[in-house]
Protein backbone atom coordinates (compact mmCIF):
# COMPACT_ATOMS: atom_id res chain seq x y z
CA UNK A 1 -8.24 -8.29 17.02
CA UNK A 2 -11.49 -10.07 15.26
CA UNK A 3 -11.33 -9.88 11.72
CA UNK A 4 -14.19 -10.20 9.59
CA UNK A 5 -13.57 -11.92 6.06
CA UNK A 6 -15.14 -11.51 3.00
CA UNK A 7 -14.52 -14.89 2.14
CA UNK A 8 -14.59 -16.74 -1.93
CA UNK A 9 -17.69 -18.91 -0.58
CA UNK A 10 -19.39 -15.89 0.25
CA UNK A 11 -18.84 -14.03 -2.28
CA UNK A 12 -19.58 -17.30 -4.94
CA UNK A 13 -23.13 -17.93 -3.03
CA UNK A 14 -24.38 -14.10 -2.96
CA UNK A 15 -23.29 -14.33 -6.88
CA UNK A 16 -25.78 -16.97 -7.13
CA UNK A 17 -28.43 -15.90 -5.49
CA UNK A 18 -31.04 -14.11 -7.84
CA UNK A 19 -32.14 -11.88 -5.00
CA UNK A 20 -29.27 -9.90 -4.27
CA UNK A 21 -29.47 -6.68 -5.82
CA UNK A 22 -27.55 -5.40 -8.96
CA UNK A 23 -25.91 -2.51 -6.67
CA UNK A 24 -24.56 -5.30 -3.92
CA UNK A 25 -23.49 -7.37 -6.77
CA UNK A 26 -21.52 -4.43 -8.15
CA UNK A 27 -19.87 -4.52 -4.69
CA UNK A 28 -18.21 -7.91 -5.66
CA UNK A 29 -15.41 -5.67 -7.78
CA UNK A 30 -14.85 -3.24 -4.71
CA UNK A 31 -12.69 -1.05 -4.61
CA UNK A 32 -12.83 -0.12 -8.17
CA UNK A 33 -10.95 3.10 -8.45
CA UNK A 34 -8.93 4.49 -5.58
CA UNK A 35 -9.74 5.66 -2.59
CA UNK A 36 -10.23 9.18 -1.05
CA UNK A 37 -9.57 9.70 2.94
CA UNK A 38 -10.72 13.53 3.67
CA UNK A 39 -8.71 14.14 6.92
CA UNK A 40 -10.49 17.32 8.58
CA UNK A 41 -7.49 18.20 10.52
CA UNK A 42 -4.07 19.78 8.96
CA UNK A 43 -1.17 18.05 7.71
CA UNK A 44 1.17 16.41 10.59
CA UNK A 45 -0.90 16.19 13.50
CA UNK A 46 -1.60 12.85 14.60
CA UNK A 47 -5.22 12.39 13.23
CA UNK A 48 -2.92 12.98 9.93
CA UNK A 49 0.13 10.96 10.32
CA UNK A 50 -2.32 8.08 11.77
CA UNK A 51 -4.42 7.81 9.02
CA UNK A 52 -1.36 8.14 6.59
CA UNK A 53 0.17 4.98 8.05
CA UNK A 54 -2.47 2.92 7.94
CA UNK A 55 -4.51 3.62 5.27
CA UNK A 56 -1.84 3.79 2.90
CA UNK A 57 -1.39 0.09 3.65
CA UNK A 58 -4.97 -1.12 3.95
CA UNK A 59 -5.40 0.49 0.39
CA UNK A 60 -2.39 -1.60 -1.17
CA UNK A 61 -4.00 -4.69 0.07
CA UNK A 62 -6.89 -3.83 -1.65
CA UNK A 63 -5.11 -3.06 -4.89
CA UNK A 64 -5.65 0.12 -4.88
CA UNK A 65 -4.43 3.68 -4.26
CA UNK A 66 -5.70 6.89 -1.69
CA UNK A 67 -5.86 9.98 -1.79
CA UNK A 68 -5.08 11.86 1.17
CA UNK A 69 -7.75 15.10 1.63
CA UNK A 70 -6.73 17.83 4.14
CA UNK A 71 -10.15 19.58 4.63
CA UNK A 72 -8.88 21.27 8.22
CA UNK A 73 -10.99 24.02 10.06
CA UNK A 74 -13.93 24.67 12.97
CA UNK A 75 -12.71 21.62 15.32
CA UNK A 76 -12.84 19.42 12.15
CA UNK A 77 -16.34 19.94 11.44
CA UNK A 78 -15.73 21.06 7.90
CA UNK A 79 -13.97 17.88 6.55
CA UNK A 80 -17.16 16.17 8.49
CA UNK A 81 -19.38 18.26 6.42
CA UNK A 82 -17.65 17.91 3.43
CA UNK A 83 -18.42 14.28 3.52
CA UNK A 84 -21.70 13.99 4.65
CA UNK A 85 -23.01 16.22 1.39
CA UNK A 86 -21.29 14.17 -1.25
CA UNK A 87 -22.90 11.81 -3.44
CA UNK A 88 -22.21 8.32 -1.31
CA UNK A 89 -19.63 6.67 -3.94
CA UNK A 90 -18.87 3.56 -1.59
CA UNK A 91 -15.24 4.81 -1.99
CA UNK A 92 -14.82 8.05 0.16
CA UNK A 93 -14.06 8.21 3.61
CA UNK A 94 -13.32 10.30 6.80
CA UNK A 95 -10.70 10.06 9.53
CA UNK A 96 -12.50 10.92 12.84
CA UNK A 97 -10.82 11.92 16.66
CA UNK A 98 -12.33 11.24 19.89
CA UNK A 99 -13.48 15.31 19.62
CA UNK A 100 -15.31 14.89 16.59
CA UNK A 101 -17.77 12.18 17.50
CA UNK A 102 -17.86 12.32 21.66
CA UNK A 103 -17.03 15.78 22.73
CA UNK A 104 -18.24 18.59 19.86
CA UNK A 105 -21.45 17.48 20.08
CA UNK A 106 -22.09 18.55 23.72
CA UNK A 107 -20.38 21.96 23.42
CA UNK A 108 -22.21 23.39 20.47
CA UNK A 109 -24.04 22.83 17.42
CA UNK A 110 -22.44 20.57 14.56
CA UNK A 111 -23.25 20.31 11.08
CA UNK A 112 -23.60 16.18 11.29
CA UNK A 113 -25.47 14.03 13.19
CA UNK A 114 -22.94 11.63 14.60
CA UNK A 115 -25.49 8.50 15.09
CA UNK A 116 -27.22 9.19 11.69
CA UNK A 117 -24.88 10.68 9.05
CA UNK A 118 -21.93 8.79 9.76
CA UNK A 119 -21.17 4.92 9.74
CA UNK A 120 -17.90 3.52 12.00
CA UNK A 121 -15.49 1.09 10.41
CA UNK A 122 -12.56 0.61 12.39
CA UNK A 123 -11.00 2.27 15.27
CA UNK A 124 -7.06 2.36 14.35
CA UNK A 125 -4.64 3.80 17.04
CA UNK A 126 -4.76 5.97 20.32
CA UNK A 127 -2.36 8.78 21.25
CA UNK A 128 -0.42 8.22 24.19
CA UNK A 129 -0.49 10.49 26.95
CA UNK A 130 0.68 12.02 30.27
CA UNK A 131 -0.74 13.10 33.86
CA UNK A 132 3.04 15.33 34.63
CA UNK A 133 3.66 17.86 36.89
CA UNK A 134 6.35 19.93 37.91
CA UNK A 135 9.20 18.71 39.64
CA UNK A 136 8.47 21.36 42.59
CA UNK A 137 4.96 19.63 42.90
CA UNK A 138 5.51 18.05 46.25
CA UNK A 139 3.96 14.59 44.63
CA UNK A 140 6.04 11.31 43.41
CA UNK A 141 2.07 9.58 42.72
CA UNK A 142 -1.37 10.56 42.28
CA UNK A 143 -2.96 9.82 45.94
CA UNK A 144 -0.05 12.23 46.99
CA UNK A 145 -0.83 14.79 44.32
CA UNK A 146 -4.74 14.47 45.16
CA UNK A 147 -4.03 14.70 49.11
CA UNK A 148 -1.91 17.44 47.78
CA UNK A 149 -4.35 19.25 46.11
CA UNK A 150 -7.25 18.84 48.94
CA UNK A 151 -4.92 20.74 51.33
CA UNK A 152 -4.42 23.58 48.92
CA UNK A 153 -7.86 24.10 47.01
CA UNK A 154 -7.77 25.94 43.87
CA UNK A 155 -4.10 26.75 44.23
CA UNK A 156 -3.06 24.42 41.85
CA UNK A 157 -3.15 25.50 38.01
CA UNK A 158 -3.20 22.45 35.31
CA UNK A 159 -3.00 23.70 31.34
CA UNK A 160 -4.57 22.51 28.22
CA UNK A 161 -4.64 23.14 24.39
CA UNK A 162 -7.55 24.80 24.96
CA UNK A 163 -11.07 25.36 25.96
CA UNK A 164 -13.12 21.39 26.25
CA UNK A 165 -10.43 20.03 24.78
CA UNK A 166 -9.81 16.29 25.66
CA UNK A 167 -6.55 17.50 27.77
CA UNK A 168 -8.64 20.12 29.23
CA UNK A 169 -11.47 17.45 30.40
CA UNK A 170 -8.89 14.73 31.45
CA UNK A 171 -7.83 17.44 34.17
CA UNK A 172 -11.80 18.09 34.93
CA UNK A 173 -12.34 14.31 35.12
CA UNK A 174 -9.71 13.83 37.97
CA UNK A 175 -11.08 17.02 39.70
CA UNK A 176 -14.71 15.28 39.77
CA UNK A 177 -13.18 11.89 40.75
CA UNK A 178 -11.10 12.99 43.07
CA UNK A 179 -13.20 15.79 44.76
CA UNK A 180 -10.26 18.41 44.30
CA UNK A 181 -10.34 21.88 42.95
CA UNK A 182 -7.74 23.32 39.91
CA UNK A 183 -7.67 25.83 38.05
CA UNK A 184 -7.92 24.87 34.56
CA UNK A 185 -5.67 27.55 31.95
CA UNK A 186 -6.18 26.69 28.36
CA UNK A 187 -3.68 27.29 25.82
CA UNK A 188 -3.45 27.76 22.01
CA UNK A 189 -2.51 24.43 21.38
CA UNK A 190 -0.60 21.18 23.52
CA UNK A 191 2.79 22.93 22.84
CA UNK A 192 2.44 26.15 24.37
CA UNK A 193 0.83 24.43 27.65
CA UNK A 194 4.20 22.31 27.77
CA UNK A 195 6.11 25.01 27.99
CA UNK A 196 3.89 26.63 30.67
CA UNK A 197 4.88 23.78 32.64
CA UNK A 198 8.20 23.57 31.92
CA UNK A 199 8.47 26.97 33.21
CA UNK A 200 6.69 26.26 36.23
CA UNK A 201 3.70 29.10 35.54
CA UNK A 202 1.58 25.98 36.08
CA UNK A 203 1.39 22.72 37.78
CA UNK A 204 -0.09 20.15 35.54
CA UNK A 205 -0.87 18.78 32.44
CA UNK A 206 -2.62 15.96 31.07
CA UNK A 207 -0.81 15.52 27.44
CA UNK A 208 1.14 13.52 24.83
CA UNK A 209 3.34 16.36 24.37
CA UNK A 210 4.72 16.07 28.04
CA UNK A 211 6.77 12.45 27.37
CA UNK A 212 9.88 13.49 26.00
CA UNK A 213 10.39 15.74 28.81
CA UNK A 214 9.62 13.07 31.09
CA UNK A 215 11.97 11.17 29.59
CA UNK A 216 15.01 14.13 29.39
CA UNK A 217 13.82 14.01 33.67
CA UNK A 218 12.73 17.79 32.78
CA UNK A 219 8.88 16.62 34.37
CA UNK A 220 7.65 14.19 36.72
CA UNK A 221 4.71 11.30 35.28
CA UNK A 222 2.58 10.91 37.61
CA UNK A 223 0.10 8.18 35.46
CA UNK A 224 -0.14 7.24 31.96
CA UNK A 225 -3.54 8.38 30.05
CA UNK A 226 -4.45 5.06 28.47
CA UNK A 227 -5.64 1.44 29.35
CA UNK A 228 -1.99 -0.02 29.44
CA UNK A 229 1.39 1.36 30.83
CA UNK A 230 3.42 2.75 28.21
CA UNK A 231 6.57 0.44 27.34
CA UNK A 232 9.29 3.39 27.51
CA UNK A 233 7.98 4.03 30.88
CA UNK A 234 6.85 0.48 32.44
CA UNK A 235 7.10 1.92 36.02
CA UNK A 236 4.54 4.73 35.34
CA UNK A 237 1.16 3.09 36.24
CA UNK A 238 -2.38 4.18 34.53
CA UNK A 239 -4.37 6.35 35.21
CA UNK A 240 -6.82 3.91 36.02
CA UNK A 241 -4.70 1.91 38.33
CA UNK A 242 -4.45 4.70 40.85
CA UNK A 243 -8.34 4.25 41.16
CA UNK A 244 -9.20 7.35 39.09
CA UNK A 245 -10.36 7.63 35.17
CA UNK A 246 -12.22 4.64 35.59
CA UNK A 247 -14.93 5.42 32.65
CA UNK A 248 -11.63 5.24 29.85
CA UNK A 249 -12.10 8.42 27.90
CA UNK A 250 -8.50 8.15 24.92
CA UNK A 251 -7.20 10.30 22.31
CA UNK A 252 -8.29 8.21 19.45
CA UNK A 253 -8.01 7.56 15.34
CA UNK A 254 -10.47 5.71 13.35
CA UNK A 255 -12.38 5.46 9.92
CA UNK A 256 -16.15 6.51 9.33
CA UNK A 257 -18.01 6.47 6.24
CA UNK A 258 -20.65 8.14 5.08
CA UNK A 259 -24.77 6.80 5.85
CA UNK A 260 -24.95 4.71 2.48
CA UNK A 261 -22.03 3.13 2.07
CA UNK A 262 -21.89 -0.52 1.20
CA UNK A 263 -21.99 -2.67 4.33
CA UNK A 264 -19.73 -4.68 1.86
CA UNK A 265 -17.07 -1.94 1.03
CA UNK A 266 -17.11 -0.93 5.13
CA UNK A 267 -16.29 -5.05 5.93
CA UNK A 268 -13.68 -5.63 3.48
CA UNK A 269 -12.20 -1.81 4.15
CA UNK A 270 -12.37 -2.56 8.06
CA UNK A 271 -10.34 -6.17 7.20
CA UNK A 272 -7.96 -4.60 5.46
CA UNK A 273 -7.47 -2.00 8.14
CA UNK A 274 -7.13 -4.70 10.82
CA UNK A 275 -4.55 -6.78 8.95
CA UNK A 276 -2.33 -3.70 8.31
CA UNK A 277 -2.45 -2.72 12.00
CA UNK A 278 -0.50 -6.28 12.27
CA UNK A 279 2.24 -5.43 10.49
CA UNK A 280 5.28 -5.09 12.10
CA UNK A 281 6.26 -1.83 10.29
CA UNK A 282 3.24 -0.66 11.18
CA UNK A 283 2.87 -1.16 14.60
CA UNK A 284 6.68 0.17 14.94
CA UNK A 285 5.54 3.37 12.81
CA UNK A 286 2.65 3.86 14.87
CA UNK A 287 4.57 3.77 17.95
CA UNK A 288 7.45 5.99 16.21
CA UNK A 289 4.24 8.49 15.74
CA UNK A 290 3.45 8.51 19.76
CA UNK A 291 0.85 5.98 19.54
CA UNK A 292 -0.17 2.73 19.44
CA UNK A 293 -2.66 0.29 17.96
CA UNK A 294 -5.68 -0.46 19.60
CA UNK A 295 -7.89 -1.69 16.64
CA UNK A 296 -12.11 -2.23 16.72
CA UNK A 297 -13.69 -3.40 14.51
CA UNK A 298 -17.28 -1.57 13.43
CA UNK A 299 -19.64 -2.69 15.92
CA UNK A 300 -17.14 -2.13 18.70
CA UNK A 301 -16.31 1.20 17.07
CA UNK A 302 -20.03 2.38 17.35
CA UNK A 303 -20.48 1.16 21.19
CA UNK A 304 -17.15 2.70 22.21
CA UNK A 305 -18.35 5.86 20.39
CA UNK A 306 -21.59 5.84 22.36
CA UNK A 307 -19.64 5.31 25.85
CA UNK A 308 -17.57 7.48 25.18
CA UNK A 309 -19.77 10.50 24.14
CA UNK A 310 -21.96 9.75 27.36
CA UNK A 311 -19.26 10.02 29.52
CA UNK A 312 -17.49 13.35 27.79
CA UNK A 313 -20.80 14.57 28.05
CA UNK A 314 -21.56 14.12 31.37
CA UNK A 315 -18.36 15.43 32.48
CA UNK A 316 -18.73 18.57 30.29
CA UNK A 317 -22.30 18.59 32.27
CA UNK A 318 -21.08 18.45 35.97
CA UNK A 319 -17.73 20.89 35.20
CA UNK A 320 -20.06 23.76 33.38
CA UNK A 321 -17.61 23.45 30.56
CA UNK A 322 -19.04 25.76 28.42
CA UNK A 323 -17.64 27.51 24.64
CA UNK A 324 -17.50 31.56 24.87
């Protein structure tokens, strides 16, 4: 994790300096009320229970409070919007997904401009996640299940919570890596797609909601959907390892502020952030939650943002993913 400090000496010289401005030097008392986080997603989902960990931590260390804002609706573009027309108070902020910021933007028109509007500060925590199938699925691996697959064309069916959702276009991304043909069936919501495949009315799924039936041995994992095996199942290998999902592409949790903000209040907010990711508690809450910490600071933030939305878009491109 790199950590950047606002530091006494700093703060002392840009005190002394007669050509900092009066509204930079008012940043020297930041935060001076508490905070507000609008989360544009409802309560208990893991956008929600993410930011709730952390920021509730981060604002203690600044000696201060937050309040938690559920602004939930249109794919999270309302909280978005919300933010992006209120008077820039250098205390307001906005929880953001991998949807909001990389995917959205491709499928229709939003009410933000993702490279102008918005400003990263810290990437917190990624969702675990699944590739399962089900335990008649004649596959113990992913070259088997792809080999699998290419024998049977378009007979396999692989469900998501919906319609260019991220586990709709982790299933696209392995057809276009792989060269294999499924039929994608999109759910209303990750839950209802389990049970699809619990039942055996489809094949696959590509999901955080599949592990704890992996783990009762009720579906098979065929790779992990993030950069490092997961520790409950250390003999599951990533995605990635099995040569496919090589461009990343995670179900992620960060911070963005609004276009204005101090650069001040973002630094000291994104320190605070990464020291309460080290916390022990933390990290074991955050792992209670089904994730796990995988911090950036803001300038990583932005270029993982941009990678990320080029590749979602491309693969949105090539699979003629479009919204009815």
């Amino acid at each position: 994790m790199r950590r950047r400090a606002f530091t006494a000496s700093a703060l002392a010289t840009a005190l002394a300096s007669p050509a900092i401005a009066p509204s930079a030097i008012a940043q020297a008392t930041w935060p001076a009320k508490p905070l507000r986080l609008v989360i544009p997603y409802p309560p208990g989902g893991p956008s929600d229970v993410s930011s709730r960990i952390v920021m509730e931590r981060a604002a203690q260390l600044l000696g201060q409070g937050v309040l938690f804002d559920n602004k939930a609706g249109a794919s999270g573009m309302i909280g978005a919007e919300f933010v992006k027309n209120q008077p820039v108070d250098h205390h307001t902020f906005l929880t953001t997904t991998t949807a909001m910021v990389c995917i959205t933007r491709h499928l229709q028109p939003i009410p933000f401009d993702p490279d102008r509007d918005i400003v990263p500060v810290s990437r917190m925590t990624t969702s675990w996640g699944a590739f399962a199938v089900h335990p008649s699925v004649p596959a113990n691996t992913v070259a088997e299940f792809v080999a699998y697959a290419k024998a049977n064309p378009g007979k396999l069916n692989y469900g998501s919570a919906g319609l260019a959702t991220i586990t709709h276009l982790f299933g696209e991304m392995l057809c276009l890596e792989a060269g294999i043909r499924m039929t994608h069936v999109p759910y209303r919501g990750s839950a209802p797609a389990t049970n699809a495949l619990l039942a055996g009315e489809i094949q696959a799924q590509f999901d955080q909601t599949t592990l704890p039936h992996i783990k009762a041995g009720k579906l098979r994992a065929l790779a992990m959907l993030a950069e490092v095996r997961h520790p409950d199942f250390p003999d599951v290998p990533t995605l990635q390892e099995t040569g496919y999902g090589k461009e990343g592409g995670d179900s992620w949790f960060g911070i963005l502020a609004p276009a204005g903000t101090s650069p001040e209040a973002i630094a000291r907010l994104d320190t605070a952030i990464a020291e309460a990711l080290r916390a022990p508690d933390i990290m074991a809450k955050v792992h209670n939650g089904g994730m796990r910490v995988t911090y950036l600071n803001p300038s990583d933030f932005r270029t993982q943002i941009g990678t990320e939305s080029t590749m979602f878009g491309a693969i949105i491109k090539k699979g003629g993913i479009k919204l009815p």
